[in-house]
Protein backbone atom coordinates (compact mmCIF):
# COMPACT_ATOMS: atom_id res chain seq x y z
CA UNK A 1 0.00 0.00 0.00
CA UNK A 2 1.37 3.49 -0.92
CA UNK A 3 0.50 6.99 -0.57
CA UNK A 4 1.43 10.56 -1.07
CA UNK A 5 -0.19 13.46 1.41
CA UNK A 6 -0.42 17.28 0.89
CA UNK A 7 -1.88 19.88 2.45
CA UNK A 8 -5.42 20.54 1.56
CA UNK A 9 -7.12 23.13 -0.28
CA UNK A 10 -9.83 25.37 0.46
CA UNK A 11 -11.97 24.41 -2.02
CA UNK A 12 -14.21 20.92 -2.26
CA UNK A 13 -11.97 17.90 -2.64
CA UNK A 14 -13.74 15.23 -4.92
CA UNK A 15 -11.86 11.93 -4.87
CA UNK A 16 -12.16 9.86 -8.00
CA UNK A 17 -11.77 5.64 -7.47
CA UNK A 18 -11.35 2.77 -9.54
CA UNK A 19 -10.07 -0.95 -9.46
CA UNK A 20 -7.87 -3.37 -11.86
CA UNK A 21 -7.97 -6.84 -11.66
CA UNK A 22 -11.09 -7.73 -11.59
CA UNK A 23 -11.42 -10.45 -14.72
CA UNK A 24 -7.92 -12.39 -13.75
CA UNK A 25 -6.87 -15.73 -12.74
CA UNK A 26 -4.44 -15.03 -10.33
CA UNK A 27 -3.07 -11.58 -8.39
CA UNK A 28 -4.37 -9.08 -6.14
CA UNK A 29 -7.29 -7.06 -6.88
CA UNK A 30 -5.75 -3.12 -7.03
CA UNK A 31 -7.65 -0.14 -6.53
CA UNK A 32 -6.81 3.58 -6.51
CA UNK A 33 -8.37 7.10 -5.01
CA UNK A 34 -6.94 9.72 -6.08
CA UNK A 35 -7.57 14.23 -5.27
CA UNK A 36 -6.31 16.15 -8.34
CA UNK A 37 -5.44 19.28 -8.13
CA UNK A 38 -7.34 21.75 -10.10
CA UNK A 39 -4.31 24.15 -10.11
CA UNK A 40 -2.07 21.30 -11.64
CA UNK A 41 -4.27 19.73 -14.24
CA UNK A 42 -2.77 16.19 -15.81
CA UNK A 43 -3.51 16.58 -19.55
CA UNK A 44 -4.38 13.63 -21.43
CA UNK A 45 -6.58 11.58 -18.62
CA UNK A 46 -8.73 8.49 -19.65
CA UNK A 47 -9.70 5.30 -19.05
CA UNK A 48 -6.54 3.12 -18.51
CA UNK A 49 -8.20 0.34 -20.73
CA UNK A 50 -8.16 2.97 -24.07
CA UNK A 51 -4.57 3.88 -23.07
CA UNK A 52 -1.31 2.50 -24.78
CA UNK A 53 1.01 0.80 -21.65
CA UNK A 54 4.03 3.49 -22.49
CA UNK A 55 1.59 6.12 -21.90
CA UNK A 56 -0.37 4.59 -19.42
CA UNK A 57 2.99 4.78 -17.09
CA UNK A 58 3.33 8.36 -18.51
CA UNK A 59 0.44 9.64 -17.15
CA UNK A 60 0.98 7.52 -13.45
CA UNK A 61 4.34 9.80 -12.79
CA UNK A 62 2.44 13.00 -13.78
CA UNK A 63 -0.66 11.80 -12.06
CA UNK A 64 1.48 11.18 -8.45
CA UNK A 65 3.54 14.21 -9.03
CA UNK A 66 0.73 16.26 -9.54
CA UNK A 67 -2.61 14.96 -7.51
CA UNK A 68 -3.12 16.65 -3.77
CA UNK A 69 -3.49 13.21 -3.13
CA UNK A 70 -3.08 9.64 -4.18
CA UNK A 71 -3.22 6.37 -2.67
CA UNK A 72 -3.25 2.52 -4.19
CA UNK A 73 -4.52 -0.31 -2.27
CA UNK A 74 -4.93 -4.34 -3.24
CA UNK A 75 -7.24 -7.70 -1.64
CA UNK A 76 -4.92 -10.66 -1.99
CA UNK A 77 -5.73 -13.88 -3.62
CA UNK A 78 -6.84 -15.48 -0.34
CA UNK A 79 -9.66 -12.55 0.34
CA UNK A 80 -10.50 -12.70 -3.43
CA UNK A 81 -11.58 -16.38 -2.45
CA UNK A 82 -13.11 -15.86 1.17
CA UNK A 83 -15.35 -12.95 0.19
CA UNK A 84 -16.09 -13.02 -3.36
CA UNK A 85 -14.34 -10.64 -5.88
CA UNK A 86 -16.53 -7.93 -5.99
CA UNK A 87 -16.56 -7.71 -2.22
CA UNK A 88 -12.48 -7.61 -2.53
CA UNK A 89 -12.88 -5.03 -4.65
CA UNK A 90 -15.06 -2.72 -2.68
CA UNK A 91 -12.34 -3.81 0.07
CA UNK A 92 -9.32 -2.31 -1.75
CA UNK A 93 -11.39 0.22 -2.74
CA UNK A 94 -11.89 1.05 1.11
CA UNK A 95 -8.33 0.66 1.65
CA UNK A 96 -7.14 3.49 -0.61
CA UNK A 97 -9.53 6.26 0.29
CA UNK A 98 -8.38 5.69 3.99
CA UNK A 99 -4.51 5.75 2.98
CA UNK A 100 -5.42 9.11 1.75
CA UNK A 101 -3.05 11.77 3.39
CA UNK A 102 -6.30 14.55 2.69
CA UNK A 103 -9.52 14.10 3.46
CA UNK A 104 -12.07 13.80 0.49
CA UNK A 105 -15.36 15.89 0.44
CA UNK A 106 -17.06 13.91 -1.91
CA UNK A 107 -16.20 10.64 -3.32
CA UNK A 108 -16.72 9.32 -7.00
CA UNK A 109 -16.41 5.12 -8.08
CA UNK A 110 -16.42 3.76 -11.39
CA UNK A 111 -19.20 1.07 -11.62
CA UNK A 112 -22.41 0.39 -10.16
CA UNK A 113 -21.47 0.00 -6.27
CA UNK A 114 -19.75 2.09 -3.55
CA UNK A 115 -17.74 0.67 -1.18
CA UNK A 116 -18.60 0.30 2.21
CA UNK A 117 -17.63 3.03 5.31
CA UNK A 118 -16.94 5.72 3.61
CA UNK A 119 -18.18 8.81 5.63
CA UNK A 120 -18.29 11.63 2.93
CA UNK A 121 -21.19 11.62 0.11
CA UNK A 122 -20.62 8.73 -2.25
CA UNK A 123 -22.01 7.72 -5.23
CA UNK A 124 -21.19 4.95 -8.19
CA UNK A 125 -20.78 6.47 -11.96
CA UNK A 126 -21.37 4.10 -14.74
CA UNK A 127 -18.29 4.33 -17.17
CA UNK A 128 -17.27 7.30 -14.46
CA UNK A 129 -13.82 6.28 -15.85
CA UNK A 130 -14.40 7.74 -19.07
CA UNK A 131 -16.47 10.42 -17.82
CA UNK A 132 -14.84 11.97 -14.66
CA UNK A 133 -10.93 12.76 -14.50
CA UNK A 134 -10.31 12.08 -11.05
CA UNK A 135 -12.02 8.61 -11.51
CA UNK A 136 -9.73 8.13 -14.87
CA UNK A 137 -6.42 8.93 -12.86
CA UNK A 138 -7.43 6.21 -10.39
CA UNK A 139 -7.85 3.98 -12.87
CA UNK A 140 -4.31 4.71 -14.23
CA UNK A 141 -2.55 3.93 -10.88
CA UNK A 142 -4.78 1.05 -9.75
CA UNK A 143 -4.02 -0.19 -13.80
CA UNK A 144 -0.15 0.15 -13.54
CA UNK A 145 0.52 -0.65 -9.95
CA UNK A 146 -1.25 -3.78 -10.97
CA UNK A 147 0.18 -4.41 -13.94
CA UNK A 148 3.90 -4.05 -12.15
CA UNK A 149 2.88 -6.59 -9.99
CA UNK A 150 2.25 -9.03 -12.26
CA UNK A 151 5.68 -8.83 -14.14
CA UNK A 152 7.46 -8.98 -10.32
CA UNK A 153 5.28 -12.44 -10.05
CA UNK A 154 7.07 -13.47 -13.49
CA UNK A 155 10.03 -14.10 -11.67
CA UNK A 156 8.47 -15.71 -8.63
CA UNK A 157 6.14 -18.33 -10.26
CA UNK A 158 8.05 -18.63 -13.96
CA UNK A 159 6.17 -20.49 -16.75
CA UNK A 160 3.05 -18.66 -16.42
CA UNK A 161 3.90 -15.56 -18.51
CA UNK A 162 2.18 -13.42 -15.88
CA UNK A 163 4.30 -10.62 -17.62
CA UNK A 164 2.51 -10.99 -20.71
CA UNK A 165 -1.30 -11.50 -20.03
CA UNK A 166 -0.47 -10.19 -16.55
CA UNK A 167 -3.10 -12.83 -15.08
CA UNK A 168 -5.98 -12.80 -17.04
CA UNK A 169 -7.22 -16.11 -19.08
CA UNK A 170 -5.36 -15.98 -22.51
CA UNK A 171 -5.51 -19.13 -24.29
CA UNK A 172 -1.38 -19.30 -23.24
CA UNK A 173 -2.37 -18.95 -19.59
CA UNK A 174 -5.28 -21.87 -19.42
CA UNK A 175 -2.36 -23.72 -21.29
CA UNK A 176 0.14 -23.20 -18.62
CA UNK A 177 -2.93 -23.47 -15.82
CA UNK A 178 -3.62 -26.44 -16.88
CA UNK A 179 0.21 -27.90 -17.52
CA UNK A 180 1.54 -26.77 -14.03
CA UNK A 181 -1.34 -26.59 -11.96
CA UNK A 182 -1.98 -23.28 -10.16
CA UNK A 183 0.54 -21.67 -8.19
CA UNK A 184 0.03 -19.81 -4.48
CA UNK A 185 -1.57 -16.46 -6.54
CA UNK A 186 -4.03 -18.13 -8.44
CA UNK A 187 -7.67 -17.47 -6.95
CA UNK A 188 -8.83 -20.89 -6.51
CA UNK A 189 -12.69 -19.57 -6.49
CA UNK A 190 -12.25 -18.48 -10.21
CA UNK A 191 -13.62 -21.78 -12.51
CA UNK A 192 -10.45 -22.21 -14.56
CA UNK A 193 -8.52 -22.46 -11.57
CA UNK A 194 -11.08 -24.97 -10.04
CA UNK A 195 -11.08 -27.35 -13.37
CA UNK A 196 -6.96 -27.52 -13.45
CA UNK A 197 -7.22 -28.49 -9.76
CA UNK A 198 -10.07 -30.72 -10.43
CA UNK A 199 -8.41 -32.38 -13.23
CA UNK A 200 -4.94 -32.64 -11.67
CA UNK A 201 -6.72 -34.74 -8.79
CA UNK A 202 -7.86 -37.21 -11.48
CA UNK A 203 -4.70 -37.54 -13.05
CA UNK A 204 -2.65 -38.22 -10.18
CA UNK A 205 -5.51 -40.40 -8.48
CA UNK A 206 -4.14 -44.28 -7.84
């Protein structure tokens, strides 16, 4: 977990949020809240998915050099599969706004849900990525801080190429699901996961 403070302004603080990881096999579930600064604008903000990766990490520097505040949070694997992932989601979610070094006036989350505890005015945006900077700037850190992960976990759990599709199920990542068996970050609640365990029990059954 990571975070940046700075004093806060005068005027209303709206604090945009937004998760990554939400479709993969295996990794943490990130999310990001992030204050921008209307008196240091970051050009160029949109929804990470639309982005290009170089840019993508771009606009993360500019975004944490330039925000009043920024924080990125994650649910591990293991909460992923005790609570559901949407439920992890809203958890991480949680996580960030309270790492925040200022304290939001209003809060804005891509999606359809809020997440729970949050004491300021609240409210879910549909596409709010697209729609609402603050919300696209989260979506930037939560998307690289992510991403960054996954290529660390390359190393750790080789054969996977979590580098490349970064966890999510590519036909390249069943394969290797399926040849190795899932390894400590895969979220065993996901179906994919549960087959390759399922079927390596019936091929090493006596």
């Amino acid at each position: 977990m990571s975070r940046r403070r700075f004093p806060a302004p005068a005027s209303p603080r709206l604090c945009g949020v937004d998760e990554a990881g939400r479709g993969p096999l295996a990794g943490c579930v990130y999310a990001a809240a992030v204050i921008l600064d209307p008196a240091c604008p970051v050009e160029g903000l949109a929804d990470s998915k639309v982005l290009p990766e170089a840019r993508r990490d771009a606009l993360a520097v500019a975004i944490r050099g330039n925000a009043l505040a920024w924080a990125v949070a994650f649910a591990t694997p293991g909460e992923i599969d005790e609570i559901n992932i949407l439920q992890a989601s809203l958890l991480a979610m949680s996580r960030a706004i309270a790492s925040l070094g200022v304290d939001p006036e209003q809060v804005a989350v891509d999606g359809l849900h809020v997440p729970p505890g949050v004491e300021v005015p609240c409210r879910a945006i549909v596409k709010g990525d697209r729609l609402v900077p603050a919300i696209s700037a989260a979506s930037i850190l939560a998307k690289t801080a992510r991403d960054a992960q996954m290529v660390e976990m390359e190393s750790r759990y080789p054969g996977y190429g979590f580098a490349k599709h970064k966890g999510y199920p590519t036909p390249e990542h069943l394969e290797a699901l399926s040849r190795l068996g899932p390894c400590e970050i895969h979220r065993r609640s996901f179906a994919p996961v549960r087959l390759a365990i399922a079927q390596r029990t019936l091929a090493f059954r006596p």
